[in-house]
C-alpha atoms as a PDB file:
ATOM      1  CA  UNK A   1     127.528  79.480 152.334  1.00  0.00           C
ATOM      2  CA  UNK A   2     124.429  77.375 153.377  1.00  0.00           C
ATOM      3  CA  UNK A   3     123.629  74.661 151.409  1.00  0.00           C
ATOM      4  CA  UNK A   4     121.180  74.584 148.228  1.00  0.00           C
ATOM      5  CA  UNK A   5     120.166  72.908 145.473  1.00  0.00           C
ATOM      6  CA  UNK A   6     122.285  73.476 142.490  1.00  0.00           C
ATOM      7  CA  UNK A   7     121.486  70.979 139.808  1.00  0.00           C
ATOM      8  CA  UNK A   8     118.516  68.489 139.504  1.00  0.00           C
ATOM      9  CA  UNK A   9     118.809  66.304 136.597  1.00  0.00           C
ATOM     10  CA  UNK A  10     115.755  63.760 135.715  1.00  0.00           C
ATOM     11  CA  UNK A  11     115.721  61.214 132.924  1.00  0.00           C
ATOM     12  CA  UNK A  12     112.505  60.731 130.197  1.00  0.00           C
ATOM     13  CA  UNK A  13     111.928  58.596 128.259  1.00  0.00           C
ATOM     14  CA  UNK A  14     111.176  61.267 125.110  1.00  0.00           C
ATOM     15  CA  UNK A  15     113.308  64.578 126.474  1.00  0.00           C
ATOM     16  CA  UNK A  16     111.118  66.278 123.860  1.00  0.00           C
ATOM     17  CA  UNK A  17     107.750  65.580 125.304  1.00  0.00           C
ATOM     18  CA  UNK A  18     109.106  66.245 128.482  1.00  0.00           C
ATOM     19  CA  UNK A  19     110.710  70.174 127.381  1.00  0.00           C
ATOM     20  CA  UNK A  20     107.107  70.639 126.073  1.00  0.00           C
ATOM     21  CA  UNK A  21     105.517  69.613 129.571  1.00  0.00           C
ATOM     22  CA  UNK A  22     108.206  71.860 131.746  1.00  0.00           C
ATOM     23  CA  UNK A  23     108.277  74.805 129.379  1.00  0.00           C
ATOM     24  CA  UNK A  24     104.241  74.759 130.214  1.00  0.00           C
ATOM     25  CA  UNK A  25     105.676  75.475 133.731  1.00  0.00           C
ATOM     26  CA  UNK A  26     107.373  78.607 132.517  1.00  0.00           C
ATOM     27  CA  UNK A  27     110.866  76.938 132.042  1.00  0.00           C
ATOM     28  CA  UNK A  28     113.229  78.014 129.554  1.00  0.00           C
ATOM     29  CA  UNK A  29     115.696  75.198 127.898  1.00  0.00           C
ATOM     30  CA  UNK A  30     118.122  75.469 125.956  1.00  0.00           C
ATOM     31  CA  UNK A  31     119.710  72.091 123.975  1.00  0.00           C
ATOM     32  CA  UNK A  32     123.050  71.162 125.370  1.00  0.00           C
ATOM     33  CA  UNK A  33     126.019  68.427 124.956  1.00  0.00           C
ATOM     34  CA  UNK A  34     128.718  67.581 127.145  1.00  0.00           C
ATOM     35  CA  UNK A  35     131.648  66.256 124.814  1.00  0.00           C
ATOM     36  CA  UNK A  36     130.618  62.503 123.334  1.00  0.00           C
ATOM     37  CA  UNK A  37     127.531  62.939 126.427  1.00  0.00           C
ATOM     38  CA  UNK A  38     124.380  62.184 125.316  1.00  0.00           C
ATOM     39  CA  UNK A  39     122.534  65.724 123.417  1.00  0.00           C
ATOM     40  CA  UNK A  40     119.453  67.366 126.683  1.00  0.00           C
ATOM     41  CA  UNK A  41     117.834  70.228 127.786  1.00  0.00           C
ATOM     42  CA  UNK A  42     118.914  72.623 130.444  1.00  0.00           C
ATOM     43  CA  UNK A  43     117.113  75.571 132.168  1.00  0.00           C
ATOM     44  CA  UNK A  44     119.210  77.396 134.196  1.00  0.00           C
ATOM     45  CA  UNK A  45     118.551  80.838 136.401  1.00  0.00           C
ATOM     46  CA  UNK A  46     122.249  81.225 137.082  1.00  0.00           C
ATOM     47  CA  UNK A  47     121.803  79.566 139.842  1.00  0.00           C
ATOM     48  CA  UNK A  48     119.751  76.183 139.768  1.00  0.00           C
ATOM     49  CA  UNK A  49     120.306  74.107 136.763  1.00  0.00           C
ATOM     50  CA  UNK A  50     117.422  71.775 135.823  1.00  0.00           C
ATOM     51  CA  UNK A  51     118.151  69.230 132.969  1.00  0.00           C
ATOM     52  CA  UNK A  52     116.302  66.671 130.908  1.00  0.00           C
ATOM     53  CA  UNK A  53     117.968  63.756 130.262  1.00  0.00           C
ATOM     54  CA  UNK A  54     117.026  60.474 128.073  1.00  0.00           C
ATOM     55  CA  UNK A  55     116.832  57.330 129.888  1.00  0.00           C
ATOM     56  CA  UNK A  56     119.302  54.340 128.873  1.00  0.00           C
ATOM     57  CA  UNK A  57     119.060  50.648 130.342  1.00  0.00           C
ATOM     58  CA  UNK A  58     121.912  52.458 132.644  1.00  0.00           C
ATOM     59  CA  UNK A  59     120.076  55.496 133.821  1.00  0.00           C
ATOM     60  CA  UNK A  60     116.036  54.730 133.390  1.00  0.00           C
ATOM     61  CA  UNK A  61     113.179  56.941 134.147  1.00  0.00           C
ATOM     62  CA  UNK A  62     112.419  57.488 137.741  1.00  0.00           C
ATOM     63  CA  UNK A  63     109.027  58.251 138.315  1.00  0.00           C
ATOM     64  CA  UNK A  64     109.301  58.390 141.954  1.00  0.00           C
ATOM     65  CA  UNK A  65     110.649  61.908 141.704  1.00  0.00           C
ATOM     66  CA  UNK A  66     108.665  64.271 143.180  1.00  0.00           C
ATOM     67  CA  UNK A  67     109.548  68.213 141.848  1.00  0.00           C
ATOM     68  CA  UNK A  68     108.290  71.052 143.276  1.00  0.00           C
ATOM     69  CA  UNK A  69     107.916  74.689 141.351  1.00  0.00           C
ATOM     70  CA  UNK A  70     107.288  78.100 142.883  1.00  0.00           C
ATOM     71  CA  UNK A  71     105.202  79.461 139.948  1.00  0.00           C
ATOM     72  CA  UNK A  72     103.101  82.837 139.313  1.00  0.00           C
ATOM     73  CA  UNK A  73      99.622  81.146 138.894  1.00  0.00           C
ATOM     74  CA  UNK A  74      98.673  77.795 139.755  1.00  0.00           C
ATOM     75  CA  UNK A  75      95.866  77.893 138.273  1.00  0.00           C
ATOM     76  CA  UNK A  76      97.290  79.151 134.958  1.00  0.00           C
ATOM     77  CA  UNK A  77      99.678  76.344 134.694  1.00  0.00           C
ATOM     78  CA  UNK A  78      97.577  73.712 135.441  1.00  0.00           C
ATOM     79  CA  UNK A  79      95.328  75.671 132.616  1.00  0.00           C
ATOM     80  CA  UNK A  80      98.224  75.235 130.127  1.00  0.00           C
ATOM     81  CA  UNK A  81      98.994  71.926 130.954  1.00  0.00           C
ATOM     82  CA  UNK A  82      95.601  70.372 130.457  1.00  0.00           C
ATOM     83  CA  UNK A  83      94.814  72.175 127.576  1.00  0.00           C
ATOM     84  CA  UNK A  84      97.827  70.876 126.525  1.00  0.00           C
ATOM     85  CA  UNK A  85      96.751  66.946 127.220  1.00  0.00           C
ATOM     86  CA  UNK A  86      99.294  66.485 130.603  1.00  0.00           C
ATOM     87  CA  UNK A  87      97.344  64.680 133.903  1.00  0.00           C
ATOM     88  CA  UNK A  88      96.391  67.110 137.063  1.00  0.00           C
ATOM     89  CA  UNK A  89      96.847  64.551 139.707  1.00  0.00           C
ATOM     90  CA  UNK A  90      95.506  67.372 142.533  1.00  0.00           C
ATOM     91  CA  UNK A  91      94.146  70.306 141.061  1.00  0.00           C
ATOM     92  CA  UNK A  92      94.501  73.891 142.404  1.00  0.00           C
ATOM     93  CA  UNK A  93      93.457  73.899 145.830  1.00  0.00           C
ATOM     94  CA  UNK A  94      94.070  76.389 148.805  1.00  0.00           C
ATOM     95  CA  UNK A  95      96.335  75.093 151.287  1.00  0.00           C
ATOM     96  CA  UNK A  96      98.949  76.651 153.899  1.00  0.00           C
ATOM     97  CA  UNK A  97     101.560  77.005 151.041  1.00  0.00           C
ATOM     98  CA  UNK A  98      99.591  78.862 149.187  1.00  0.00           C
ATOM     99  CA  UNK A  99      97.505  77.799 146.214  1.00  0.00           C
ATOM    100  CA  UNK A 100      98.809  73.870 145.108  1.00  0.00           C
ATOM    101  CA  UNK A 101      98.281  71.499 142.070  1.00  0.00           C
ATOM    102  CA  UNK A 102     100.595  68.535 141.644  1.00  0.00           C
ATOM    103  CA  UNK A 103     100.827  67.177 137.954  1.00  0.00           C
ATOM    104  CA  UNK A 104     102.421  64.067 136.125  1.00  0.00           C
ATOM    105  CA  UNK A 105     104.895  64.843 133.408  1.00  0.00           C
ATOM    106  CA  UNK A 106     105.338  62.149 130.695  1.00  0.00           C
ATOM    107  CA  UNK A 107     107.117  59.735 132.851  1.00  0.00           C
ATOM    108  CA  UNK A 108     104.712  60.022 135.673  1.00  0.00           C
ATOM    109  CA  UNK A 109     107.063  62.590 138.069  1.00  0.00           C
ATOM    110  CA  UNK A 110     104.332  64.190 140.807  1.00  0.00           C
ATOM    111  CA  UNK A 111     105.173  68.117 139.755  1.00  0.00           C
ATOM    112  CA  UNK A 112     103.733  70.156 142.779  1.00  0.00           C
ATOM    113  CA  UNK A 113     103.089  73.829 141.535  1.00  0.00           C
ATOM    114  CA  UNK A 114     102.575  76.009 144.296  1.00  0.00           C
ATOM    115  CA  UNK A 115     101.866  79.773 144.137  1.00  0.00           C
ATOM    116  CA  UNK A 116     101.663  82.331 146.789  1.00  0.00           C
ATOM    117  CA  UNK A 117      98.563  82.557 148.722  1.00  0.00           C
ATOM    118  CA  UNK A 118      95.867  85.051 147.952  1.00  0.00           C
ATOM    119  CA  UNK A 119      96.163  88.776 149.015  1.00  0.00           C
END
């Protein structure tokens, strides 16, 4: 089996601002706890698990994350996040990928979008 991602877990510093911000993307989270863990929010295609975490003085935020989301419409996302009140660091824009935006979630984590080029 080659290897994949499986699981990328980031910490916030409000998990709920942050659901709001990634369910913009078109993710779907669901509250979860892990025994005496601390209570987050998962999205999960069976496959990838992404999960919101608060930060603690152990585990702080760590804005130097950079995510990256295959999405339907760029340009719709973006859309939804402004009119929403989240930053568009790069807005959409043509490129080789297809079309690309990168946004800032509450804790400042560059979110590229990318959809698939043009027809």
């Amino acid at each position: 089996m080659p290897t994949r991602p499986n699981l990328t877990v980031i910490r916030c510093a409000d998990i709920d601002a942050s659901a709001v911000f990634y369910r913009l993307t078109g993710l779907e989270f669901e509250k979860h706890r892990h025994g005496t863990g601390p209570e987050h929010y998962a999205a999960s295609d069976g496959i990838w698990t992404f999960e919101l975490y608060p930060a603690s003085a152990k585990f702080p935020t760590g804005g130097s994350a950079r995510i990256g989301f295959a999405v339907d419409s760029c340009d719709e996302v973006v859309g939804r996040l402004q009119g929403a009140g989240f930053s568009i660091e790069v807005p959409p824009t043509d490129s080789l990928w297809g079309r690309r935006a990168v946004a800032l979630d509450p804790d400042g984590h560059r979110v590229e979008l990318t959809s698939p080029p043009s027809q």
